[in-house]
C-alpha atoms as a PDB file:
ATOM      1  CA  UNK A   1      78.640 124.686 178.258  1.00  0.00           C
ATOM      2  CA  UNK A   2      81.997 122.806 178.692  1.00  0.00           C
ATOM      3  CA  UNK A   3      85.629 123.444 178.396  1.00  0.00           C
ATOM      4  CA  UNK A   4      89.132 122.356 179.886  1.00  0.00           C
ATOM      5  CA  UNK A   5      91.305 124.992 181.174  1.00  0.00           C
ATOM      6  CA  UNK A   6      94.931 124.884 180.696  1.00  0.00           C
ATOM      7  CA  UNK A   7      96.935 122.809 180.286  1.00  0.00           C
ATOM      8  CA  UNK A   8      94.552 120.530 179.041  1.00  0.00           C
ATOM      9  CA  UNK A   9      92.666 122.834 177.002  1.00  0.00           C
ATOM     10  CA  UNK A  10      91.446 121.233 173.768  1.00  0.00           C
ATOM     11  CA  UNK A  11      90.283 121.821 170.345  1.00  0.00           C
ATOM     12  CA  UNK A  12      87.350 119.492 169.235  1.00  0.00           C
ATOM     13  CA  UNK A  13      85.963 119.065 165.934  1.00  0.00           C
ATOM     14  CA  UNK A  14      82.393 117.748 165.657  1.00  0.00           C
ATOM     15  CA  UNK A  15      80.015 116.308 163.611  1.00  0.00           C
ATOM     16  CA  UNK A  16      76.409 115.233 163.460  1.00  0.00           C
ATOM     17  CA  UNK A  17      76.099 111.687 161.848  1.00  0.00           C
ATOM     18  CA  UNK A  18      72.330 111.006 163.002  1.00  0.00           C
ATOM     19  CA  UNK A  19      69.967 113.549 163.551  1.00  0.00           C
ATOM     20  CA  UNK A  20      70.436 117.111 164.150  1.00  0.00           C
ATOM     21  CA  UNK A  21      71.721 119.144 166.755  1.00  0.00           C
ATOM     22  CA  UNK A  22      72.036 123.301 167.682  1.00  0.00           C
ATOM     23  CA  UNK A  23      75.775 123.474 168.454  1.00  0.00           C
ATOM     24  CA  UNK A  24      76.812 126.301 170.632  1.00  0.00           C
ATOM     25  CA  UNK A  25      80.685 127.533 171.135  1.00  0.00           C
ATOM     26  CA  UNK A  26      81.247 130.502 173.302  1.00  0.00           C
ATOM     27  CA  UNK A  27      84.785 132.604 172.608  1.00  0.00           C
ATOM     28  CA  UNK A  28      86.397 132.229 176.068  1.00  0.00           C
ATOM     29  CA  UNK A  29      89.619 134.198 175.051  1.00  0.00           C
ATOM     30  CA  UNK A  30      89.613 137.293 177.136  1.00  0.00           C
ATOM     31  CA  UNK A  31      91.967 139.244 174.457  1.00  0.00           C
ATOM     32  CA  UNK A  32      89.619 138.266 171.560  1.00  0.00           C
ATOM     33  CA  UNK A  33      87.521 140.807 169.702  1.00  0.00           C
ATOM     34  CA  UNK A  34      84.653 138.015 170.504  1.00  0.00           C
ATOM     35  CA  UNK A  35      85.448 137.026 173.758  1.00  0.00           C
ATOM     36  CA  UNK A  36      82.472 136.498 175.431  1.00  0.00           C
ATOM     37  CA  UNK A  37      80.052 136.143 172.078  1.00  0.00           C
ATOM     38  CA  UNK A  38      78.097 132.920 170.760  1.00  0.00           C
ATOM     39  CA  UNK A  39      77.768 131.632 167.521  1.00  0.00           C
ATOM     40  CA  UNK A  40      74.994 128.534 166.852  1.00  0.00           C
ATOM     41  CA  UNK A  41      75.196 126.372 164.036  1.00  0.00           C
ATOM     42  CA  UNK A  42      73.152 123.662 162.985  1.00  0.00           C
ATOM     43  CA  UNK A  43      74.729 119.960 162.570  1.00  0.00           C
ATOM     44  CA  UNK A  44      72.712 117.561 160.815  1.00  0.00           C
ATOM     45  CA  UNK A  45      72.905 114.062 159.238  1.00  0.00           C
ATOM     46  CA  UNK A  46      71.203 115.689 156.137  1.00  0.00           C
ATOM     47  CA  UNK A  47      73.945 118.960 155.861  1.00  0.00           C
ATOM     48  CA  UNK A  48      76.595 117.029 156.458  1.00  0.00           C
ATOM     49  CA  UNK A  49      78.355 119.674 157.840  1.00  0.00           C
ATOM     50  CA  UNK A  50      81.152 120.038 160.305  1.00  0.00           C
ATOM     51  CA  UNK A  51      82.147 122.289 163.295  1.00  0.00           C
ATOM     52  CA  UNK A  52      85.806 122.874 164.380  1.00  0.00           C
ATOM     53  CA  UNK A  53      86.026 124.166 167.891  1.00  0.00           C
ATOM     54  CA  UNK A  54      88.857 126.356 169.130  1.00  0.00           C
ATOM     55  CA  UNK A  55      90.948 125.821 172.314  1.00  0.00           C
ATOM     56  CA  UNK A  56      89.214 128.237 174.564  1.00  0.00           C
ATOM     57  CA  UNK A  57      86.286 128.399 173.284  1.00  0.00           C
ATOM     58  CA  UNK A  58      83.056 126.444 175.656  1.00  0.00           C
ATOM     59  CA  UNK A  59      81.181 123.945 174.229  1.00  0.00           C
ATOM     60  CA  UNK A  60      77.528 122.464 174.095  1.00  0.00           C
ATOM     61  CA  UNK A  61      74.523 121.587 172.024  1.00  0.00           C
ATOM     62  CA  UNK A  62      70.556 120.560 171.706  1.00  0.00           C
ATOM     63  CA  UNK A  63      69.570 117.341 170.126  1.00  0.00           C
ATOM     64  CA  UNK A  64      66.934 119.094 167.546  1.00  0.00           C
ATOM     65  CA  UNK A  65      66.098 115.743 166.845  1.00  0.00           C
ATOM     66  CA  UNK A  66      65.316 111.748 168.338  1.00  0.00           C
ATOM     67  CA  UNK A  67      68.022 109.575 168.045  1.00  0.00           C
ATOM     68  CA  UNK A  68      70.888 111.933 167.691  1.00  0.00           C
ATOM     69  CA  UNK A  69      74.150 110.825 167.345  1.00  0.00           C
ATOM     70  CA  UNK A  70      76.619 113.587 167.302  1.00  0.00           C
ATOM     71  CA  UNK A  71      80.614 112.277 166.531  1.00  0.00           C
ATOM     72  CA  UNK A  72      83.720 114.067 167.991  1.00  0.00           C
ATOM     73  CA  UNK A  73      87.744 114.686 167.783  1.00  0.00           C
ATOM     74  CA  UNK A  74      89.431 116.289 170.234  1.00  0.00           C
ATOM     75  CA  UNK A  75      93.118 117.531 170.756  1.00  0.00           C
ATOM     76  CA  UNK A  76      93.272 116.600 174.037  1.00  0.00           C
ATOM     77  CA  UNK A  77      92.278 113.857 176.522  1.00  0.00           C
ATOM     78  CA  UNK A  78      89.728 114.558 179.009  1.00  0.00           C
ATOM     79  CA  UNK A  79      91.265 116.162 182.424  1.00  0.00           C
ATOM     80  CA  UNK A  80      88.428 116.155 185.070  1.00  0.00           C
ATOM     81  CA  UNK A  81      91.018 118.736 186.901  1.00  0.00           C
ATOM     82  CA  UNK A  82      90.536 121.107 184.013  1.00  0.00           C
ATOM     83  CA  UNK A  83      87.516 120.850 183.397  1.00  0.00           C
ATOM     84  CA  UNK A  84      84.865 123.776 183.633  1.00  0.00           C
ATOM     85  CA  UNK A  85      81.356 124.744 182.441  1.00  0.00           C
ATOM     86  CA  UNK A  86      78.657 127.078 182.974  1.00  0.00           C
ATOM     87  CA  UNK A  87      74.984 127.214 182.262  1.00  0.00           C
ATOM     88  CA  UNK A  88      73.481 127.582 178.469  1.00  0.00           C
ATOM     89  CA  UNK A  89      71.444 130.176 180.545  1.00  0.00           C
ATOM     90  CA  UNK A  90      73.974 131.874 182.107  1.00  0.00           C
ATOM     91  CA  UNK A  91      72.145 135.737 181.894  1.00  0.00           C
ATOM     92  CA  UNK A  92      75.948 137.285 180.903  1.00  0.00           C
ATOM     93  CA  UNK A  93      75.910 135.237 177.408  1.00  0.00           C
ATOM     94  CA  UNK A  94      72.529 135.364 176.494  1.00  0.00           C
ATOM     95  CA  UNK A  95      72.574 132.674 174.419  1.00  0.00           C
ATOM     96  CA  UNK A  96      69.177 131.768 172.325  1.00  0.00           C
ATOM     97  CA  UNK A  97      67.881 128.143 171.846  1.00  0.00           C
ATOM     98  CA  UNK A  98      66.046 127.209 168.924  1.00  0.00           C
ATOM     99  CA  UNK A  99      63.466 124.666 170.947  1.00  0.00           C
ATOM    100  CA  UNK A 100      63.315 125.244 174.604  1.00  0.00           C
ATOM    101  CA  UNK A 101      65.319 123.049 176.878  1.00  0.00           C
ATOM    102  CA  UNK A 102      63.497 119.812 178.153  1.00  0.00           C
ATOM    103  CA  UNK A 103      65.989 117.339 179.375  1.00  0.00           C
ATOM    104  CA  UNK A 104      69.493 118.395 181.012  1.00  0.00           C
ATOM    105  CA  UNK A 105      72.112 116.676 182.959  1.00  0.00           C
ATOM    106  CA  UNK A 106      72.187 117.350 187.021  1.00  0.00           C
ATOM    107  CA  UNK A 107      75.777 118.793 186.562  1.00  0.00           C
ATOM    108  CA  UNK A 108      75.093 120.995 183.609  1.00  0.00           C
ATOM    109  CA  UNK A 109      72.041 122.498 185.597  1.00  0.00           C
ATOM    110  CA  UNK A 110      74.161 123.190 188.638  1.00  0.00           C
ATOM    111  CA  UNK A 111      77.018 124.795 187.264  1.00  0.00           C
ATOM    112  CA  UNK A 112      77.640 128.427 188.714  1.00  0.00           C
ATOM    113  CA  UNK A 113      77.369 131.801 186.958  1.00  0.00           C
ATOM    114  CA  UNK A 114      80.574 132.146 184.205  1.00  0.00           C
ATOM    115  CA  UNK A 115      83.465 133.842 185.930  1.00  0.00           C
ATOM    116  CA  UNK A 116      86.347 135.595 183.850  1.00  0.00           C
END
């Protein structure tokens, strides 16, 4: 799960255009009613449908599909001094997966346990 902390953080808005995807946004605002929940949506070629992203809110998704192109916008540019992440697995979210997770990234696997 990704996200740029200020003063770079960013909104993104994202789309599937081949494929299909589980997109997962965690609500990072600690004032929030939400802060701390998960919401999944599906993104597909097929449903055409789009998924706006907050600033402070993390970010990530599972290719549900082969050849998976996923298309985004984002508010800000990338800031590799603001940027953060933490496991999909991280026990304190409890996020759920629709297809267990087979290939992942060295630095998305190492990231430490979500701190507030």
């Amino acid at each position: 799960m990704h996200y740029q902390e200020s003063p770079h953080e960013e909104a993104k808005l994202v789309r599937c255009t081949m494929g299909a995807v589980c997109d997962v946004i965690v609500d990072l605002r600690p004032n929030s009613p939400t802060f701390k929940e998960y919401l999944t949506v599906t993104l597909s070629a097929e449903n055409r449908r789009m998924l706006y992203i907050p600033e402070r809110f993390a970010h990530g998704f599972i290719t549900l599909e082969d050849n998976t192109e996923v298309f985004y916008q984002m508010s800000e540019f990338y800031s590799a001094l603001s940027a953060r992440g933490f496991r999909w697995n991280d026990p304190l979210f409890g996020i759920q997966l629709p297809i267990e997770v087979a290939v992942i990234s060295q630095r998305d696997r190492e990231y430490p346990d979500f701190r507030e």
